[in-house]
N, C-alpha and C. Protein backbone atom coordinates (compact mmCIF):
# COMPACT_ATOMS: atom_id res chain seq x y z
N UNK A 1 -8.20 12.99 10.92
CA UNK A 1 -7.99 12.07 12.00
C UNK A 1 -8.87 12.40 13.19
N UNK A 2 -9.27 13.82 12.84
CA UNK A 2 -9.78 14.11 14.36
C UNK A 2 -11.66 13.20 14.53
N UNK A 3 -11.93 12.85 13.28
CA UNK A 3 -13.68 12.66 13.18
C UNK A 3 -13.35 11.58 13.02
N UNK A 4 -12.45 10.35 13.59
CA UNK A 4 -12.82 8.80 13.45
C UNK A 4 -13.04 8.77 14.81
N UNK A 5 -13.62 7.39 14.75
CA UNK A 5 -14.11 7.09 15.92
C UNK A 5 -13.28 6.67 17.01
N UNK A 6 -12.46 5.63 16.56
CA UNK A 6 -11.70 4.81 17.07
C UNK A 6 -9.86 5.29 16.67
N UNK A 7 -9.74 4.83 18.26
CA UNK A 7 -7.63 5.36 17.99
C UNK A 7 -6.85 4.63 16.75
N UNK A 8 -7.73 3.40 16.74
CA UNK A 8 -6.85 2.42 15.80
C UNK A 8 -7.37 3.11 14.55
N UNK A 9 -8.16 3.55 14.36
CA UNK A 9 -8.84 4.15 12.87
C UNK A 9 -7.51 5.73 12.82
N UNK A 10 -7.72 6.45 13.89
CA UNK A 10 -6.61 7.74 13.68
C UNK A 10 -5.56 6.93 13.62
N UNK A 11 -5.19 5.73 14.20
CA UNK A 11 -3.38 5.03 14.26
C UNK A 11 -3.50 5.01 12.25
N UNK A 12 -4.32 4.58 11.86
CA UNK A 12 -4.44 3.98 10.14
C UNK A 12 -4.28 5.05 9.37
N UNK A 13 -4.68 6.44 9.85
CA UNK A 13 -5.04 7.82 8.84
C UNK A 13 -3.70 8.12 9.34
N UNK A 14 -3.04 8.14 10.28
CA UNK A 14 -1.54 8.74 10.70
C UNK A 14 -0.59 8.14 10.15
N UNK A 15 -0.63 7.07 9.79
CA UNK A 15 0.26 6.05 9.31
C UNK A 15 0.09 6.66 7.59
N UNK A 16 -0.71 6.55 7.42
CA UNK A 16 -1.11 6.75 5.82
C UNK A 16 -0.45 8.33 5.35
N UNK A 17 -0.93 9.15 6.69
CA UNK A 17 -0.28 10.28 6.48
C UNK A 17 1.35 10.26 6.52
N UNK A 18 2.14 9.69 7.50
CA UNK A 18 3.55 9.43 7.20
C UNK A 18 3.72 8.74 6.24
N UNK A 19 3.28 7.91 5.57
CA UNK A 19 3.67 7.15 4.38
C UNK A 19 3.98 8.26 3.26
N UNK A 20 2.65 9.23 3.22
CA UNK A 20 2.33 9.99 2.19
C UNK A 20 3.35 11.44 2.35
N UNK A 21 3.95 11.43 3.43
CA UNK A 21 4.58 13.14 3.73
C UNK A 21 5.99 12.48 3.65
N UNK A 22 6.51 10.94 3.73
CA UNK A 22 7.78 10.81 3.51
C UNK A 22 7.80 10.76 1.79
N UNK A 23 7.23 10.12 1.05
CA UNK A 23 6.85 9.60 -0.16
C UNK A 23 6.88 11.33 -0.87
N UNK A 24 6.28 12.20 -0.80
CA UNK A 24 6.32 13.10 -1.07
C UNK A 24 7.81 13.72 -0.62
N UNK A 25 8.19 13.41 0.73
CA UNK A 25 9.70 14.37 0.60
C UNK A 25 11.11 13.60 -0.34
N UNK A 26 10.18 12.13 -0.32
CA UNK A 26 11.75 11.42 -0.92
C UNK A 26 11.04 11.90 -2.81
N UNK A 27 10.32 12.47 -3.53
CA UNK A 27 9.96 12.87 -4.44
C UNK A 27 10.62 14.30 -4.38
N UNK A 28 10.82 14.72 -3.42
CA UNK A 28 11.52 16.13 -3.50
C UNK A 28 12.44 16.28 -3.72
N UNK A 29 13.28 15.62 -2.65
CA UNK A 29 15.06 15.19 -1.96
C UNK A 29 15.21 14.07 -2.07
N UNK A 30 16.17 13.64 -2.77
CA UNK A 30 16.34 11.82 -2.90
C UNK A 30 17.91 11.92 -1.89
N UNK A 31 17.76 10.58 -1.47
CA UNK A 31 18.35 10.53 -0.37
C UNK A 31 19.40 9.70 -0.92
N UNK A 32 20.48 9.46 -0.43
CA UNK A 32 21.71 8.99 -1.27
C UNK A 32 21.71 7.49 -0.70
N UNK A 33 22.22 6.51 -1.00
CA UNK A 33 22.17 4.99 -0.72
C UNK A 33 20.74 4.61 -0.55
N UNK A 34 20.54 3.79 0.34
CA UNK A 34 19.48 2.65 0.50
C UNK A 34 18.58 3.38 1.36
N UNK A 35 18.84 3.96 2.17
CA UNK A 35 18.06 4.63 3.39
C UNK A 35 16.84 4.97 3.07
N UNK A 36 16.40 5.19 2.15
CA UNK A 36 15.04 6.50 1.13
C UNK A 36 14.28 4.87 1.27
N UNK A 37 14.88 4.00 0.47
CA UNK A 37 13.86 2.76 -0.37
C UNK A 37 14.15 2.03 1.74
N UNK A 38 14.77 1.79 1.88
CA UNK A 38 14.50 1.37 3.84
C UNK A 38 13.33 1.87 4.34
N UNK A 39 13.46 3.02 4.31
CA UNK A 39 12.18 3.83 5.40
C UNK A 39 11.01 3.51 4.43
N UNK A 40 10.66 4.44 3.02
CA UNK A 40 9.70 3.60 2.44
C UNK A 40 9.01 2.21 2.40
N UNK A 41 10.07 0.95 2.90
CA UNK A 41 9.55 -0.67 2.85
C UNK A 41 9.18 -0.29 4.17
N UNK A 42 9.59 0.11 4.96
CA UNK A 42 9.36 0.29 6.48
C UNK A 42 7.91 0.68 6.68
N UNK A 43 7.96 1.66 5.84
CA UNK A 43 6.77 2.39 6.33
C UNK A 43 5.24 1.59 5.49
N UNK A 44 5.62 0.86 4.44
CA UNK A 44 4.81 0.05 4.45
C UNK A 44 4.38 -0.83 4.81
N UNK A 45 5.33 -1.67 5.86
CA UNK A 45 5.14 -2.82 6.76
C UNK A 45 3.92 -1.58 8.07
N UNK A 46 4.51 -0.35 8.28
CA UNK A 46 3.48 0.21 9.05
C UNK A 46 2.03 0.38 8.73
N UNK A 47 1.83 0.56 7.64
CA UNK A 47 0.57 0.37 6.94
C UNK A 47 -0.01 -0.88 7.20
N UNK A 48 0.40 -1.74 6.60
CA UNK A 48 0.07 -3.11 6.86
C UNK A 48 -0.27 -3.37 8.33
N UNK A 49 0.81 -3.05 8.89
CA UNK A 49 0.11 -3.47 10.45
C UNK A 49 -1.34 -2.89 11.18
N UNK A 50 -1.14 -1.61 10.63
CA UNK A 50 -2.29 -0.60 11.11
C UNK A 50 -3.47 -0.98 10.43
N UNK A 51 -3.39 -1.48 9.13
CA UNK A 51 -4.79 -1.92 8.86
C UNK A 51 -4.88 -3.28 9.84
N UNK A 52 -4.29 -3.90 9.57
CA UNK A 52 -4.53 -5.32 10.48
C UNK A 52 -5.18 -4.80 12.07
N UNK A 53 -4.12 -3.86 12.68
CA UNK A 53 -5.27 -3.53 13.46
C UNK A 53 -6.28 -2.70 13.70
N UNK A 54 -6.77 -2.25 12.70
CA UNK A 54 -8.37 -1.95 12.40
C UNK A 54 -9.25 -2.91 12.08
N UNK A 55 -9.02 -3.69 11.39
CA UNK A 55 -9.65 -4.91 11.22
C UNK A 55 -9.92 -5.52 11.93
N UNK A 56 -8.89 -5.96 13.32
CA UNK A 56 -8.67 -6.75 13.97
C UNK A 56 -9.55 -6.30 15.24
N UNK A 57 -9.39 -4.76 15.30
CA UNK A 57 -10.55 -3.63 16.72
C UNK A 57 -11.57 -4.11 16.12
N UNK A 58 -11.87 -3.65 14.88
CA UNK A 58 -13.45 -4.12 14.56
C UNK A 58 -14.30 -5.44 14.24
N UNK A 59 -13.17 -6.01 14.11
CA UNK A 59 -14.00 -7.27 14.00
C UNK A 59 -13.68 -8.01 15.44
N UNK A 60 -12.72 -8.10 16.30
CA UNK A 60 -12.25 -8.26 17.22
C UNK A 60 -12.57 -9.98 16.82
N UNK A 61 -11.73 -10.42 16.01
CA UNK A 61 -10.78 -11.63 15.27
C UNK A 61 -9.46 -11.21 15.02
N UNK A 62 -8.74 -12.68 15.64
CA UNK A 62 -7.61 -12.82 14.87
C UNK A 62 -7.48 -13.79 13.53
N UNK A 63 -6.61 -13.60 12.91
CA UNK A 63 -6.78 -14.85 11.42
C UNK A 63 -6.01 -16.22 12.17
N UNK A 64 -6.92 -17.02 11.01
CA UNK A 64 -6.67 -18.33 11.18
C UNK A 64 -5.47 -19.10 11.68
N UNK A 65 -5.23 -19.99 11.89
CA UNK A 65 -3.20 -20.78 11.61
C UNK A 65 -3.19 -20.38 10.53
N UNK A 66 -3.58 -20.99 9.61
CA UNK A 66 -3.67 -21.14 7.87
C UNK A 66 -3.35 -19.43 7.20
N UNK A 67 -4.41 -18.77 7.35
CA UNK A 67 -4.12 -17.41 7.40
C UNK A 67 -2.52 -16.60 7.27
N UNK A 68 -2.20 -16.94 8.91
CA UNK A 68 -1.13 -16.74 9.67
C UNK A 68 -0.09 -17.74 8.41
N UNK A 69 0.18 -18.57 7.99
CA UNK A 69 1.20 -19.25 7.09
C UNK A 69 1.06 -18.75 6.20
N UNK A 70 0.10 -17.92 5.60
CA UNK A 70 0.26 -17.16 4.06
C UNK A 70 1.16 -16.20 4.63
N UNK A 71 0.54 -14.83 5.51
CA UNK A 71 0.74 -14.14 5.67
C UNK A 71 2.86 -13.87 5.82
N UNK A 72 2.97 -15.34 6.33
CA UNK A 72 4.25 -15.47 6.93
C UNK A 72 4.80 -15.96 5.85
N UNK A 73 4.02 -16.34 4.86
CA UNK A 73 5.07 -16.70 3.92
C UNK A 73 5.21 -15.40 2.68
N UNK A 74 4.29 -14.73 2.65
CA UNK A 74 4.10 -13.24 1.79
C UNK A 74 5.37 -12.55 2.14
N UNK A 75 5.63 -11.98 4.29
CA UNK A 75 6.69 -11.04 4.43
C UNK A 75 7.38 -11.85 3.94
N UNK A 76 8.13 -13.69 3.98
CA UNK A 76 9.25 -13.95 3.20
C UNK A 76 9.90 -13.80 2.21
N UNK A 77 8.40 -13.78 1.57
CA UNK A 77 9.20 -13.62 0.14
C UNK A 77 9.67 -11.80 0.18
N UNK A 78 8.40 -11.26 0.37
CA UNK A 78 9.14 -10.05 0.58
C UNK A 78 10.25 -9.58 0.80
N UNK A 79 10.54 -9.99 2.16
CA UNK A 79 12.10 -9.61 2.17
C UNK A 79 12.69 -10.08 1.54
N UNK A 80 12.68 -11.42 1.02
CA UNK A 80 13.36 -12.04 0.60
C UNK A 80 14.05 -11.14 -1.35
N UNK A 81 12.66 -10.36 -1.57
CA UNK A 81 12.75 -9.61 -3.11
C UNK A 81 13.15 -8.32 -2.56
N UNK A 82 12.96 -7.77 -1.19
CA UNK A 82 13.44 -6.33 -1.09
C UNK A 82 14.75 -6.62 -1.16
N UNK A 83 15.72 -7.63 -0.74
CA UNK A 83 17.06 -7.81 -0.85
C UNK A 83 17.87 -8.26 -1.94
N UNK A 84 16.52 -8.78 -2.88
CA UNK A 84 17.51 -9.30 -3.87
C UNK A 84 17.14 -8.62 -5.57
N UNK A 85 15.95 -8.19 -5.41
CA UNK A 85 15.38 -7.86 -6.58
C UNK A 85 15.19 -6.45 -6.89
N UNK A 86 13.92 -5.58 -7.49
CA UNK A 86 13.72 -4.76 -7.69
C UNK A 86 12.74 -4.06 -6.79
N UNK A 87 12.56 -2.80 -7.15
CA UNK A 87 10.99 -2.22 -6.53
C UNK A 87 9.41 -2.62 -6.33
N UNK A 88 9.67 -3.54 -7.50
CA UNK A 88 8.26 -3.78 -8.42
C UNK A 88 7.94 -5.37 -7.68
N UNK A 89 9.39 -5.88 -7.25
CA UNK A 89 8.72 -7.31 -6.57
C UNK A 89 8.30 -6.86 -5.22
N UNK A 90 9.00 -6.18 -4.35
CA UNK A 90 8.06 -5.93 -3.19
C UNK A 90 6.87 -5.07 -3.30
N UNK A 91 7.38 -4.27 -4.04
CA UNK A 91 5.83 -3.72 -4.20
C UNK A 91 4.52 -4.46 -4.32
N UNK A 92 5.19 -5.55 -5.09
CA UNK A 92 4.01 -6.84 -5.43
C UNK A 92 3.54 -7.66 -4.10
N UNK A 93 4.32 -7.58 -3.30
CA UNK A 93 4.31 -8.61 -2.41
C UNK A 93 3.47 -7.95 -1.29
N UNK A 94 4.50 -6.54 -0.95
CA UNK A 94 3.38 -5.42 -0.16
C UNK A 94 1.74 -5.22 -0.61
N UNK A 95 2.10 -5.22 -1.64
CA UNK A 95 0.48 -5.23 -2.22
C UNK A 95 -0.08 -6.71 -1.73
N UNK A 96 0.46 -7.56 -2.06
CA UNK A 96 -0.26 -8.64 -2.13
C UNK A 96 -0.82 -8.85 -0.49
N UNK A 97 0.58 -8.68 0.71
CA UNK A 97 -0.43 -8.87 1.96
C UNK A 97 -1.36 -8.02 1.99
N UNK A 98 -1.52 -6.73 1.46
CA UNK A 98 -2.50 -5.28 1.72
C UNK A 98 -3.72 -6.14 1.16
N UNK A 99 -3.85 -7.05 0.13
CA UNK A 99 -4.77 -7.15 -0.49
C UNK A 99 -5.34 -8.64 0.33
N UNK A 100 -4.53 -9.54 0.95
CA UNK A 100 -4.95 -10.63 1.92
C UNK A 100 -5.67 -9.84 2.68
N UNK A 101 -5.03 -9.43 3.20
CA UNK A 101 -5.81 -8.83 4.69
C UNK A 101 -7.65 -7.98 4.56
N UNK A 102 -7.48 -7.48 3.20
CA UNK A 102 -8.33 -6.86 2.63
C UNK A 102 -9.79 -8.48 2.39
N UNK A 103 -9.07 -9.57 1.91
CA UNK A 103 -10.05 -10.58 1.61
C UNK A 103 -10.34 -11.18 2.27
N UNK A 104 -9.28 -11.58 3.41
CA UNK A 104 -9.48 -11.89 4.98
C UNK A 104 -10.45 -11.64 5.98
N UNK A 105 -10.65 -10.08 5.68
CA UNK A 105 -11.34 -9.53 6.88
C UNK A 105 -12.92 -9.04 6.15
N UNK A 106 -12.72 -9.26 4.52
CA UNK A 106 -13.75 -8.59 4.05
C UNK A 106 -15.20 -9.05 4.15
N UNK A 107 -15.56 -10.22 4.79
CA UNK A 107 -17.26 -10.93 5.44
C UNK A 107 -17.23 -9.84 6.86
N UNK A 108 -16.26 -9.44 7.27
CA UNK A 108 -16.51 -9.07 8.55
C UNK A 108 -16.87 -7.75 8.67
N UNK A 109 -16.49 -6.88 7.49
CA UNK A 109 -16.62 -5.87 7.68
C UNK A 109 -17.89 -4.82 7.04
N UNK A 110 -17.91 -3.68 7.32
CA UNK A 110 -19.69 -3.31 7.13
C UNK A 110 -19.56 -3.09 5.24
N UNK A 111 -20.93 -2.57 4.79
CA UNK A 111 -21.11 -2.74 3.33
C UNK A 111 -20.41 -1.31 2.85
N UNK A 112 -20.46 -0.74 3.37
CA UNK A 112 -19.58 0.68 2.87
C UNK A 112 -17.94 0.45 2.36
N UNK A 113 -17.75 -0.35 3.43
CA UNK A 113 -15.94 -0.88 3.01
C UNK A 113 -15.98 -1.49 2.37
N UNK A 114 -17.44 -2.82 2.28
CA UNK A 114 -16.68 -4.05 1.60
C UNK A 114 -16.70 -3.45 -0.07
N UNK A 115 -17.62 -2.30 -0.02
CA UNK A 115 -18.12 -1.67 -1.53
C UNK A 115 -16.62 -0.94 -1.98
N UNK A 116 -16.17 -0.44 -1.15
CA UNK A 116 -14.99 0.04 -1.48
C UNK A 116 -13.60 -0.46 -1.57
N UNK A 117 -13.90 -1.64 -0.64
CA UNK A 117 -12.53 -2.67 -1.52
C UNK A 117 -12.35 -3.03 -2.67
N UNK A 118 -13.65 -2.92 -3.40
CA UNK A 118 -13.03 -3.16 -5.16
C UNK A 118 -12.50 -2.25 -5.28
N UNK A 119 -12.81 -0.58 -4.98
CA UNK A 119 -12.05 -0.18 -5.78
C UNK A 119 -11.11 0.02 -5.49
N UNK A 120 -10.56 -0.18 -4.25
CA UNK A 120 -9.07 -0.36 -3.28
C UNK A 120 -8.33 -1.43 -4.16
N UNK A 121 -8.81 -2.56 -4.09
CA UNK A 121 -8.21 -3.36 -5.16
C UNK A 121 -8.01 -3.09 -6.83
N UNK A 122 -8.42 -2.28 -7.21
CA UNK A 122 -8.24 -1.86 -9.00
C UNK A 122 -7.44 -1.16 -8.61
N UNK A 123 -7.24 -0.14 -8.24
CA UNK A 123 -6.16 0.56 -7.91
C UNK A 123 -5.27 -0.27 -7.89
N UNK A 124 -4.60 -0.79 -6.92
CA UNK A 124 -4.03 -1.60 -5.98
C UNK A 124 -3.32 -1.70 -7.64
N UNK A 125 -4.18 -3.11 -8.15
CA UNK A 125 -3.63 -3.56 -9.64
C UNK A 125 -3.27 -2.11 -10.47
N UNK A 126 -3.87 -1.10 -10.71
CA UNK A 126 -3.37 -0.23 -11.76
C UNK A 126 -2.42 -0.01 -11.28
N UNK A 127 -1.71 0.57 -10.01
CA UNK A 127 -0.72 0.72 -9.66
C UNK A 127 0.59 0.10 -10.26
N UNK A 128 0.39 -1.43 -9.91
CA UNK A 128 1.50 -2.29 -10.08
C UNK A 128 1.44 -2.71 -11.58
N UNK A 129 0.72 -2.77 -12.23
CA UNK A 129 0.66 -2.32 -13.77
C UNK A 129 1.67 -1.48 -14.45
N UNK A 130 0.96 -0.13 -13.55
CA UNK A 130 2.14 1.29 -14.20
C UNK A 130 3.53 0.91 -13.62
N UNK A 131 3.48 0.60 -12.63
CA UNK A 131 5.22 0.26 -12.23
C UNK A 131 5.83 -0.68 -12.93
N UNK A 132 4.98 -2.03 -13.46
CA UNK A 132 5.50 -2.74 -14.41
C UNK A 132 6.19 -2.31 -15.88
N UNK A 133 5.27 -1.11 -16.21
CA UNK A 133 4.85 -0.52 -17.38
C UNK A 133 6.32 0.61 -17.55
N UNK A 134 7.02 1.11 -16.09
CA UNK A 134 7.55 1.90 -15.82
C UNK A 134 8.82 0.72 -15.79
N UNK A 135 8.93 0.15 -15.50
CA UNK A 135 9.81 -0.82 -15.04
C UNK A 135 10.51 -1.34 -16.26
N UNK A 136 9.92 -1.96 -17.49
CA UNK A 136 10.66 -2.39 -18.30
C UNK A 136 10.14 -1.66 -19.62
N UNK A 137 9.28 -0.06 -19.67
CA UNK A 137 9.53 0.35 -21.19
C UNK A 137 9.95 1.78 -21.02
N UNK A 138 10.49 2.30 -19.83
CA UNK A 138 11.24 3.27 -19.28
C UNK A 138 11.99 3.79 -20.29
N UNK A 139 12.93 3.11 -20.36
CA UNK A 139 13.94 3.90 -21.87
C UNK A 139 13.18 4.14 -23.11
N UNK A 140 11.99 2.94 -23.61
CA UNK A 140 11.45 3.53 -25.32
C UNK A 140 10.57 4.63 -24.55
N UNK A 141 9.86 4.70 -23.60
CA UNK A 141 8.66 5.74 -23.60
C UNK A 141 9.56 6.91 -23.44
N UNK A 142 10.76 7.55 -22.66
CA UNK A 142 11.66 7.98 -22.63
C UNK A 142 12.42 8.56 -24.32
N UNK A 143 12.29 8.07 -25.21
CA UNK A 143 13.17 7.72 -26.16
C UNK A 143 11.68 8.36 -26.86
N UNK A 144 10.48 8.46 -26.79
CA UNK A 144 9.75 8.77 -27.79
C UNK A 144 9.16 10.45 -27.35
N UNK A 145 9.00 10.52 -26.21
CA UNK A 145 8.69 11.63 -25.17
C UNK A 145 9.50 12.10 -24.00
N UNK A 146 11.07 12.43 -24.63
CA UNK A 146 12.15 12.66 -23.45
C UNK A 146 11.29 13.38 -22.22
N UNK A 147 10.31 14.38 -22.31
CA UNK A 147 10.23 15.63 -21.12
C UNK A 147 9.18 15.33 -20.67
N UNK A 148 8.38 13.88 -20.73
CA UNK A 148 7.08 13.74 -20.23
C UNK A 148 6.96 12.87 -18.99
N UNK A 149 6.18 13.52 -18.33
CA UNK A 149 6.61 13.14 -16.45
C UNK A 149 5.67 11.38 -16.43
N UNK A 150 6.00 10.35 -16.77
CA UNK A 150 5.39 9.08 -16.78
C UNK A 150 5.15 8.88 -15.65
N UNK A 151 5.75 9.00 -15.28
CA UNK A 151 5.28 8.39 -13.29
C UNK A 151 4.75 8.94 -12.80
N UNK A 152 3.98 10.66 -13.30
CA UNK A 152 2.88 10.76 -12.52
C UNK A 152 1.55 10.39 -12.86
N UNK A 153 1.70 9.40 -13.53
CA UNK A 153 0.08 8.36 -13.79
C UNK A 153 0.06 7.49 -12.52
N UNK A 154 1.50 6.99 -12.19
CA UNK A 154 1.47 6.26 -10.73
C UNK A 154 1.00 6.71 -9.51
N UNK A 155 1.55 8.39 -9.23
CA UNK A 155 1.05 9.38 -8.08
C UNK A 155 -0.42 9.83 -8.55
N UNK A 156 -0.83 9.92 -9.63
CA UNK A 156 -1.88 10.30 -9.71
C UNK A 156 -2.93 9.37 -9.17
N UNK A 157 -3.20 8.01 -9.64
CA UNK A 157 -3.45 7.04 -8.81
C UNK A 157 -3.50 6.51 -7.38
N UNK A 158 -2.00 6.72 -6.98
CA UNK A 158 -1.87 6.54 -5.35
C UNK A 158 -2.46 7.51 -5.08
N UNK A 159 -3.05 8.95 -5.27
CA UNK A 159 -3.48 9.65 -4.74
C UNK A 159 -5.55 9.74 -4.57
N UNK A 160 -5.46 8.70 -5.31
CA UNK A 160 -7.23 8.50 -5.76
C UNK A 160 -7.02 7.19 -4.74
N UNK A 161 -6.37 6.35 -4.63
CA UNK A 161 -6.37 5.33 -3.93
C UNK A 161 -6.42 5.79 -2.59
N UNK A 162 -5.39 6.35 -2.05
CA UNK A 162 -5.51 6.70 -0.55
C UNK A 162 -6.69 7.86 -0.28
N UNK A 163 -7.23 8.61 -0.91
CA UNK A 163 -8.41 9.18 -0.73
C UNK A 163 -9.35 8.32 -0.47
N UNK A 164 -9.59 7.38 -1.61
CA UNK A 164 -10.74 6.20 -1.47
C UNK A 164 -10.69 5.55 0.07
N UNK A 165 -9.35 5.31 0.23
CA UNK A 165 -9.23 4.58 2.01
C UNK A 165 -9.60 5.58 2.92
N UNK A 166 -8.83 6.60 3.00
CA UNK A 166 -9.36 7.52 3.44
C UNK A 166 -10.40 8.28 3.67
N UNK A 167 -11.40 8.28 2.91
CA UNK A 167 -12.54 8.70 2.81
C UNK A 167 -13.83 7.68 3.13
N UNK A 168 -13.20 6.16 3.29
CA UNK A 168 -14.03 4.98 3.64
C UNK A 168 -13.73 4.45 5.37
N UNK A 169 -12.48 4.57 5.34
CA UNK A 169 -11.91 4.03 6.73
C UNK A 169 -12.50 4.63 8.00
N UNK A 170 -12.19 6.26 7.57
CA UNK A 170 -12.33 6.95 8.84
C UNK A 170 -13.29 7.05 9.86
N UNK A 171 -14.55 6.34 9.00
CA UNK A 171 -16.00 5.83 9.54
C UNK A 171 -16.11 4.87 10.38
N UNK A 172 -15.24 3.99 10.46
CA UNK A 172 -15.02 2.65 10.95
C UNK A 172 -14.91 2.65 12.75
């Protein structure tokens, strides 16, 4: 955080870092009721915002009306699946504004990022893949390999992903 240029660039690496030091403690200590998966959606709406405003310092644009009605209709549904559904629909949905904002802003921004939003975006998709993948063959993969840690193909990933941001952003 200390070698970006800009506050809104350290606001994006700090954010990323709380995402990543709660995410890691609720992997440690699971927290009893709803509170763990709360702060987690939470803390991804913080993400989201913090890129928006990096985007928003550097390109010094706001998005469209039009824009603005996706965007508003994405958190809906969102909440609308953090309350009623599973992990895997907001996750989808979180992803999905991460990935607007990403296509939104991507003419505006220099060739180093825009090179690295693909691979922000493959990720992005492998991610929600493995959670799919985790989501409904949990019990047979379970049932064929009781002691084999599946979900860390997911962390292994998020962890190549937020490097990639990390290692692209901080320039900005």
């Amino acid at each position: 955080m200390s070698k970006t240029k800009r506050k809104c660039t350290s606001l994006l690496l700090f954010s990323i870092l709380c995402f990543e030091l709660f995410h890691v403690f609720s992997h440690t200590l699971h927290i009893q009721g709803s509170i763990q998966i709360n702060i987690t959606h939470s803390l991804a709406y913080v993400l989201n915002l913090a890129f928006f405003y990096v985007f928003y310092c550097y390109t010094n644009e706001l998005p469209t009306y039009e824009f603005d009605l996706c965007l508003i209709a994405l958190i809906s549904f969102d909440l609308y699946s953090f309350f009623n559904f599973t992990i895997i629909y907001y996750l989808f949905t979180q992803s999905a504004i991460f990935i607007s904002l990403l296509a939104y802003y991507f003419p505006l921004l220099p060739k180093f990022i825009q090179t690295s939003l693909y691979k922000i975006s493959f990720f992005v998709g492998v991610i929600i893949l493995l959670f799919l993948n985790e989501e409904y063959n949990c019990e047979k993969m379970l049932k064929i390999y009781s002691h084999f840690p599946y979900h860390v193909f997911i962390e292994i990933i998020g962890i190549v992903l937020f490097y990639i941001i990390c290692s692209n952003f901080y320039k900005l």
